[in-house]
Protein backbone atom coordinates (compact mmCIF):
# COMPACT_ATOMS: atom_id res chain seq x y z
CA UNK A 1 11.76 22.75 92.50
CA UNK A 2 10.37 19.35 91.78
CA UNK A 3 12.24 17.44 89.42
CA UNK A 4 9.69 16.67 86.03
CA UNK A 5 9.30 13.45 85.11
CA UNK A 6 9.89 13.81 80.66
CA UNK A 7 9.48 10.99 78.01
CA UNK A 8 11.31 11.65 74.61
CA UNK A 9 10.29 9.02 72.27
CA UNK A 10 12.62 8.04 69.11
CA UNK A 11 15.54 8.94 71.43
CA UNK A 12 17.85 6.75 69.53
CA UNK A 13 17.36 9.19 66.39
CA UNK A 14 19.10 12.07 65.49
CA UNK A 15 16.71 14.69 66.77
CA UNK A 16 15.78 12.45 70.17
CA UNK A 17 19.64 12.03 71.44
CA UNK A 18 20.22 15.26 71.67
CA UNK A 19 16.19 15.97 73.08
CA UNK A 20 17.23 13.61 75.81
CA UNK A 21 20.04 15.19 77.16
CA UNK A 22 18.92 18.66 76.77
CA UNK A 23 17.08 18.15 80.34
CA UNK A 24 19.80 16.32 82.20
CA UNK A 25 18.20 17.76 85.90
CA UNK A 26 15.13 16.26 84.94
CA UNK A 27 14.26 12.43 85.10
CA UNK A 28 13.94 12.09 81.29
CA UNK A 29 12.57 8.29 80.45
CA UNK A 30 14.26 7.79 76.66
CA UNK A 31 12.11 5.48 74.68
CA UNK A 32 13.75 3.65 71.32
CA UNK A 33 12.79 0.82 69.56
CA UNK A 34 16.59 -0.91 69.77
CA UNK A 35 17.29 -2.63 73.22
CA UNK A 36 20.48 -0.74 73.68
CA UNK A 37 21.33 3.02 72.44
CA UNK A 38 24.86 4.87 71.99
CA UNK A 39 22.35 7.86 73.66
CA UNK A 40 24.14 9.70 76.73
CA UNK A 41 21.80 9.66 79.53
CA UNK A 42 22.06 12.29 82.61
CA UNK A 43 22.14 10.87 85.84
CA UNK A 44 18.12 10.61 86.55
CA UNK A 45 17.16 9.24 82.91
CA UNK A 46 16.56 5.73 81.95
CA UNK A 47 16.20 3.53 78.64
CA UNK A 48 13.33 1.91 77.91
CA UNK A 49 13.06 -0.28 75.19
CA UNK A 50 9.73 0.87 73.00
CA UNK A 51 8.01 -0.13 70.18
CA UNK A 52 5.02 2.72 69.86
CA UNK A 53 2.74 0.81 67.58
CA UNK A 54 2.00 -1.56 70.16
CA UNK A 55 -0.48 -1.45 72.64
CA UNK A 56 1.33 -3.64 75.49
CA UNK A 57 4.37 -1.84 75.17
CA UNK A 58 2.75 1.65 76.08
CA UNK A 59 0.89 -0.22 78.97
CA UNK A 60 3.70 -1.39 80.62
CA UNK A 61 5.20 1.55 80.21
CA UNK A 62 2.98 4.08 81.12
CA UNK A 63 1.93 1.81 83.82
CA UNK A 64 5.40 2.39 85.21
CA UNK A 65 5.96 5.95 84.62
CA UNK A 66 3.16 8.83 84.86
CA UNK A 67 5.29 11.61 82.56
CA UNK A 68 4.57 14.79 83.18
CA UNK A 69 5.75 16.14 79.98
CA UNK A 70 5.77 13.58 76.93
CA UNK A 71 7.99 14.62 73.31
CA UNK A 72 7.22 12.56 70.56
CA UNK A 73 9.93 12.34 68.09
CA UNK A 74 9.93 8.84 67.11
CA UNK A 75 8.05 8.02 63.44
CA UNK A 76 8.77 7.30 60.09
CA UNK A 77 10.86 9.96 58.72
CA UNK A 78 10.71 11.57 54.90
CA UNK A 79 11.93 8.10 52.80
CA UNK A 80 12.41 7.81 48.67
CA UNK A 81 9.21 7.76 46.78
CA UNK A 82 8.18 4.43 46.85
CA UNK A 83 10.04 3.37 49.71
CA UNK A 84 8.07 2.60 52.10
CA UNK A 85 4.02 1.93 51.77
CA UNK A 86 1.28 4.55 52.52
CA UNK A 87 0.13 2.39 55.13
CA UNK A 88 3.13 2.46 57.06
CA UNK A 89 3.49 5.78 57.22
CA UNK A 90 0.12 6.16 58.48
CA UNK A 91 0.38 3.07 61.45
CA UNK A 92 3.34 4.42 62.63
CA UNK A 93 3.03 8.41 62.34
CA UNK A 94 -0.49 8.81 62.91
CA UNK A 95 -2.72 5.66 64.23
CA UNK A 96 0.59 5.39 66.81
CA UNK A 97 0.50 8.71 67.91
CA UNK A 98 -3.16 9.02 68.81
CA UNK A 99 -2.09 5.54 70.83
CA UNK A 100 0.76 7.27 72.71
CA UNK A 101 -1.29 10.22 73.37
CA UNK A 102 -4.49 8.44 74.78
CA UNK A 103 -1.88 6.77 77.02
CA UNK A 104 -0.38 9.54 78.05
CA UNK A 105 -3.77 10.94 79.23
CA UNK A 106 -4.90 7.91 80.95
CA UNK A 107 -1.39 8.38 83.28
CA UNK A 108 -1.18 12.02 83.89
CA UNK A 109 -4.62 14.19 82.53
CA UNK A 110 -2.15 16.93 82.98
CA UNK A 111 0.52 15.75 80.78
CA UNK A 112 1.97 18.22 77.87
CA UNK A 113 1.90 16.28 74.79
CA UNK A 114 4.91 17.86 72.32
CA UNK A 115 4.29 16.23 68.94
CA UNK A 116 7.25 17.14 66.62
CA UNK A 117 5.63 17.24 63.07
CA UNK A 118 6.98 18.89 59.56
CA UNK A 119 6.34 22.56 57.38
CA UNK A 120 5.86 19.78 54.75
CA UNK A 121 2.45 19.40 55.84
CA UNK A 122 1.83 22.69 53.80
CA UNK A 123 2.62 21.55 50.98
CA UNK A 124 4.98 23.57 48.43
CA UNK A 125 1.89 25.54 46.05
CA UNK A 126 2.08 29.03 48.60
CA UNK A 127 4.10 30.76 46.03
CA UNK A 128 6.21 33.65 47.47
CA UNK A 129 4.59 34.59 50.85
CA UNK A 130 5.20 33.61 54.35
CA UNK A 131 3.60 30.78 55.39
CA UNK A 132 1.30 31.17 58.75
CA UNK A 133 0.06 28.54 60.88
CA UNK A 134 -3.49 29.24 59.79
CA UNK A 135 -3.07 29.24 56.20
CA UNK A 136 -4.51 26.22 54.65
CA UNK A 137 -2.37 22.46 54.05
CA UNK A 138 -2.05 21.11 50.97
CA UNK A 139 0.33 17.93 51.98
CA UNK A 140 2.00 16.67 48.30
CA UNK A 141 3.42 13.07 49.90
CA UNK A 142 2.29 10.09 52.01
CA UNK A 143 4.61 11.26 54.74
CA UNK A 144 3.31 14.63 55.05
CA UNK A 145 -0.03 13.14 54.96
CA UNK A 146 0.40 10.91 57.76
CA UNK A 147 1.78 14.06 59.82
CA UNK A 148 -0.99 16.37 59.07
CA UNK A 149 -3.63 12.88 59.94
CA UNK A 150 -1.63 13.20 63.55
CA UNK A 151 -2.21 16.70 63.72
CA UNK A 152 -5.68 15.97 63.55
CA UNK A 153 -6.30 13.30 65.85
CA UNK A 154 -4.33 15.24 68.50
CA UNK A 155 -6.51 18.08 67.74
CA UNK A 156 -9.84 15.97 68.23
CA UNK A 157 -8.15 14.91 71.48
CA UNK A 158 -7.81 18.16 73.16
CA UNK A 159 -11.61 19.49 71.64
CA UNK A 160 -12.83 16.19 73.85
CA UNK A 161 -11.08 18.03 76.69
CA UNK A 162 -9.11 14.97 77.31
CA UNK A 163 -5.53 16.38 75.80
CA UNK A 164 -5.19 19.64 77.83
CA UNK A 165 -1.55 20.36 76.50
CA UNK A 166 -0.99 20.54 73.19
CA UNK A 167 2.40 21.80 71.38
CA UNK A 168 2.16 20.99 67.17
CA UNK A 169 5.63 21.93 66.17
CA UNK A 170 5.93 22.21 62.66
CA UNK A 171 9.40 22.08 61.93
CA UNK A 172 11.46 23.50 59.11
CA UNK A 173 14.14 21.07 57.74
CA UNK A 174 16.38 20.06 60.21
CA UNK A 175 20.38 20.27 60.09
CA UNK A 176 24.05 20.85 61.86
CA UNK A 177 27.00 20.14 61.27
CA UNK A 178 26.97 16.49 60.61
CA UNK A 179 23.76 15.78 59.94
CA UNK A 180 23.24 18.30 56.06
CA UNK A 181 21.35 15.75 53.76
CA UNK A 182 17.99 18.37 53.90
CA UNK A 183 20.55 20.80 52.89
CA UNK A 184 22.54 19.18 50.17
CA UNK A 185 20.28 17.64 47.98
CA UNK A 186 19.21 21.51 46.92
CA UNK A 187 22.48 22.76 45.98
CA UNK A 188 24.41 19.49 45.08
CA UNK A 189 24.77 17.73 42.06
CA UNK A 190 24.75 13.73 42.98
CA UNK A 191 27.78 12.77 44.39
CA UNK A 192 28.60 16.42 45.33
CA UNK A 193 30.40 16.17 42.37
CA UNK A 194 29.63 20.53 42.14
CA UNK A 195 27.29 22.82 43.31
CA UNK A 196 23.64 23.33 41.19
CA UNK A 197 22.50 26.78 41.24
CA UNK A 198 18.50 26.53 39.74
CA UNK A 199 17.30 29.58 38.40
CA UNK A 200 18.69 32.87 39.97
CA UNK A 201 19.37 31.12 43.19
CA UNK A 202 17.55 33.75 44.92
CA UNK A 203 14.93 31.50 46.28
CA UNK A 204 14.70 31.30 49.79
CA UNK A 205 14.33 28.28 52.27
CA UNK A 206 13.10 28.43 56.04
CA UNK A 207 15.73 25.92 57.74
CA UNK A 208 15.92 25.33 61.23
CA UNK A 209 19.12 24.25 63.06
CA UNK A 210 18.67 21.31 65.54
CA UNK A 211 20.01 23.24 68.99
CA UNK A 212 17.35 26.11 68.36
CA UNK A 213 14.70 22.82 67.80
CA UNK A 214 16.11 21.40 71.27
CA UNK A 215 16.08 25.02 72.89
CA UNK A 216 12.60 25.74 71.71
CA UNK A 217 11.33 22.76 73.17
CA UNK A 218 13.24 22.91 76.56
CA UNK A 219 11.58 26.73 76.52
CA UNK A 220 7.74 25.48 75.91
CA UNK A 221 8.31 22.70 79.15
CA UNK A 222 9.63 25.34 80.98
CA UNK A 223 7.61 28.54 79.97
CA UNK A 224 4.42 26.60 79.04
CA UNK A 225 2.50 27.38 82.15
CA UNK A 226 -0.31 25.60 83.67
CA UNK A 227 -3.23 26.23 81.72
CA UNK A 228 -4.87 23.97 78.88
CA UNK A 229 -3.52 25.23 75.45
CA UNK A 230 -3.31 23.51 71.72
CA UNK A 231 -1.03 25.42 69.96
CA UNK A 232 0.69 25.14 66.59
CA UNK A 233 4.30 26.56 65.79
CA UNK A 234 6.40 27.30 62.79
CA UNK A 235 10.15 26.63 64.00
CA UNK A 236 12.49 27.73 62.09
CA UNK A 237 15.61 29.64 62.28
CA UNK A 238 15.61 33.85 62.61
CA UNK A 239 15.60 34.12 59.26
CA UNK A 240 15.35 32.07 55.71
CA UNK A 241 17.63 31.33 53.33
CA UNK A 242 18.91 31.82 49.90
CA UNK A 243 20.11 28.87 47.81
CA UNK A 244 22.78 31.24 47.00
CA UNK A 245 23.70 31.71 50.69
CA UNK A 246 23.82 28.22 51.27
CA UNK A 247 26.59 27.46 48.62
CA UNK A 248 28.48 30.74 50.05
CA UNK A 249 28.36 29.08 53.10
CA UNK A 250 29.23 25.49 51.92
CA UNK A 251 31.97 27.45 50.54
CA UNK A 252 33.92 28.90 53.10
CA UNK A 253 32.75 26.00 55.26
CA UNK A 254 36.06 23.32 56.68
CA UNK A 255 33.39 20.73 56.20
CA UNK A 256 32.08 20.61 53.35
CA UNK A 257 34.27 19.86 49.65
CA UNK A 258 34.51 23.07 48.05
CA UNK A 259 33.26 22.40 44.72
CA UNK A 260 32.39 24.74 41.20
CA UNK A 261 28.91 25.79 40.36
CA UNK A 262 27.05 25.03 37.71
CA UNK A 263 23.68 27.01 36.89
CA UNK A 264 20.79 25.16 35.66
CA UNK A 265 17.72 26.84 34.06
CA UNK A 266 14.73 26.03 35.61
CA UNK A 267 12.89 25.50 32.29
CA UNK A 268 15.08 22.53 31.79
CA UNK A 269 14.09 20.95 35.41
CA UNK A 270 10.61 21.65 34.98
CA UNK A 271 10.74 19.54 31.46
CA UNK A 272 12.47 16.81 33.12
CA UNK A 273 10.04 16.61 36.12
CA UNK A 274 6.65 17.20 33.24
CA UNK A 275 8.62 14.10 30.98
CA UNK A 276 8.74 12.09 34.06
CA UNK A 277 5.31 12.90 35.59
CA UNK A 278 3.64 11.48 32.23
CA UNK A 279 5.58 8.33 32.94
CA UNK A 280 5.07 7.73 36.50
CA UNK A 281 1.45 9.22 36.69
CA UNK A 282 0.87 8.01 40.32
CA UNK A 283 3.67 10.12 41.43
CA UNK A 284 3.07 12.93 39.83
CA UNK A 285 1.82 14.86 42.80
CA UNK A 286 5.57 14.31 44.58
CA UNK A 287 7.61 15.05 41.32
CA UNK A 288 5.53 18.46 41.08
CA UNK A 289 6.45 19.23 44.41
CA UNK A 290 9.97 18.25 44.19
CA UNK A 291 9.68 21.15 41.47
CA UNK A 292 7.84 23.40 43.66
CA UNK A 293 11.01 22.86 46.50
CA UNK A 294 13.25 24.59 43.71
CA UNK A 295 11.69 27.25 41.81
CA UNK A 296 9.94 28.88 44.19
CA UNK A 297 10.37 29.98 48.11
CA UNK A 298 9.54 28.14 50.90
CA UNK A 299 9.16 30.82 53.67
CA UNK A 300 7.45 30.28 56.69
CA UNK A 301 6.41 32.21 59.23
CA UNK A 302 7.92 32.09 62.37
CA UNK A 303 6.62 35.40 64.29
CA UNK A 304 4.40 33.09 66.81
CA UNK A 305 7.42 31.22 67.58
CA UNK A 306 9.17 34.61 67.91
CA UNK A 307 6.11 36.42 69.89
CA UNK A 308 6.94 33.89 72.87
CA UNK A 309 9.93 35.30 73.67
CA UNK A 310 12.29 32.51 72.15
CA UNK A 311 15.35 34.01 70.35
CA UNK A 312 16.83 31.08 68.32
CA UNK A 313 20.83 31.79 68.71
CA UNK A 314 22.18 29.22 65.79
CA UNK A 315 22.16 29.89 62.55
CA UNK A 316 23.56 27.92 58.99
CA UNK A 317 26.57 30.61 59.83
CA UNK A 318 27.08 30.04 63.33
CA UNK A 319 26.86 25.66 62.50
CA UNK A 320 29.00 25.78 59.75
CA UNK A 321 31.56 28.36 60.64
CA UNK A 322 31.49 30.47 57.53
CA UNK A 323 32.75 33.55 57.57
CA UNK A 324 30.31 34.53 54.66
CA UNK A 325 27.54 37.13 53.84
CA UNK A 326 24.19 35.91 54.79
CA UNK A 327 20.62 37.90 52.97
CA UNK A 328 19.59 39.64 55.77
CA UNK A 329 16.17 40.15 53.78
């Protein structure tokens, strides 16, 4: 079988290490933007040193290798509000990607473009159903913005018949065992000082562990086939999440401090977030939707992903290594 040539940018990042040596029989080119990387590389792969904003980079690059499969993790990830400026997020996540992509074309017209993008791109206003991948976005931050403006230009891509291979991935927040900040801020007080149960703590979360990410993707390079496509995906793990199951879990968990909970009445967050909307008016989209992330569910369908025959194996359970009861609803 010949060997695939595979280009993982953002392979110094916490999602691209372990992309990179999830196909150690393949020659997998890792792309970061630091000269040297603490990534483990399999005996065909290579470092390249990348910056994916500009232009001469990707032509000497792509120049030198003609990728067969390219997955595009690198970007701006989900900062503070006000962190960094709308126009950053949309250089680097969306103008960037459209760059990679067209240079991806120009080497290989075959080449299956994986673009890693977010279930943020939704928005958080869908209530208490499951979220499909045709139901309508309603993005509430620059960042989710800038992911849904990549969508698009991908999109546009492969409807000029130039893009043949198209995976969107949106992807549910992303955690394991070391790596639980998407986790913790919605069932920690700051400093973990205790555990913050809002409302009944029923509400459920779609969360998606990082090996069933990897092992999704090594399943769509390998199960893809050979035909032009543009598909989207929800990836998440088998099943969502209560808040409630996730401080069980943190509970019984060896890594995680084991701390008392303290329920908090959503009519007293939603005053907070209403007081603080009036006085930062320009943010009162995101403080909303920081709202919307705990009162209500944030479900999303994953039955596509499901329908190709991927069974994701991991769950917050099976990471954490809590013996605890887990809503099997």
């Amino acid at each position: 079988m010949k060997r695939r040539t595979i280009l993982v940018t953002g392979a110094g990042g916490f999602i691209g290490r372990r992309m990179v040596v999830a196909f150690d029989s393949d020659r997998v080119i890792a792309c970061g933007r630091s000269p040297e990387s603490h990534t483990n590389l399999g005996q065909y792969s290579v470092w390249e040193t990348l910056d994916i904003t500009k232009k001469e980079d990707l032509d000497t690059l792509f120049q030198k290798y003609r990728p067969d499969v390219v997955i595009h993790c690198a970007g701006i990830a989900h900062q503070k509000i006000t962190a960094v400026p709308t126009a950053d997020y949309f250089h680097v996540n969306s103008r960037a990607t459209q760059q990679l992509a067209e240079h991806a074309i120009h080497a290989n017209p075959k080449v299956h473009f994986i673009f890693l993008s977010s279930i943020c791109v939704y928005g958080e206003t869908h209530g208490h159903k499951r979220v499909h991948e045709t139901d309508a976005c309603h993005p509430s931050s620059d960042y989710a913005d800038s992911k849904l403006d990549a969508e698009k230009r991908l999109i546009d891509l492969h409807g000029q018949g130039r893009l043949k291979k198209l995976d969107l991935l949106r992807l549910a927040p992303v955690y394991d065992r070391h790596w639980r900040l998407n986790i913790e801020k919605r069932v920690y007080a700051p400093k973990k000082l205790f555990f913050l149960r809002y409302g009944s703590g029923e509400q459920r979360l779609s969360m998606l562990a990082l090996q069933n990410l990897v092992a999704f993707v090594c399943f769509r390079v390998t199960t893809a086939g050979t035909g032009d496509f543009c598909e989207r995906f929800n990836v998440c793990d088998a099943r969502p999440y209560s808040f409630n199951d996730i401080i069980a879990v943190f509970q019984r968990s060896t890594v995680q401090p084991n701390r008392f909970c303290l329920g908090v009445p959503l009519c007293l967050v939603k005053g907070g977030v209403t007081l603080a909307g009036h006085l930062l008016k320009t943010r009162s989209r995101w403080l909303i939707s920081c709202y919307d992330k705990l009162a209500g569910d944030l479900v999303f369908d994953n039955r596509k992903m499901l329908n190709t025959g991927f069974v994701p194996e991991e769950s917050l359970e099976s990471i954490f290594g809590a013996e605890a009861f887990l809503d099997k609803r």
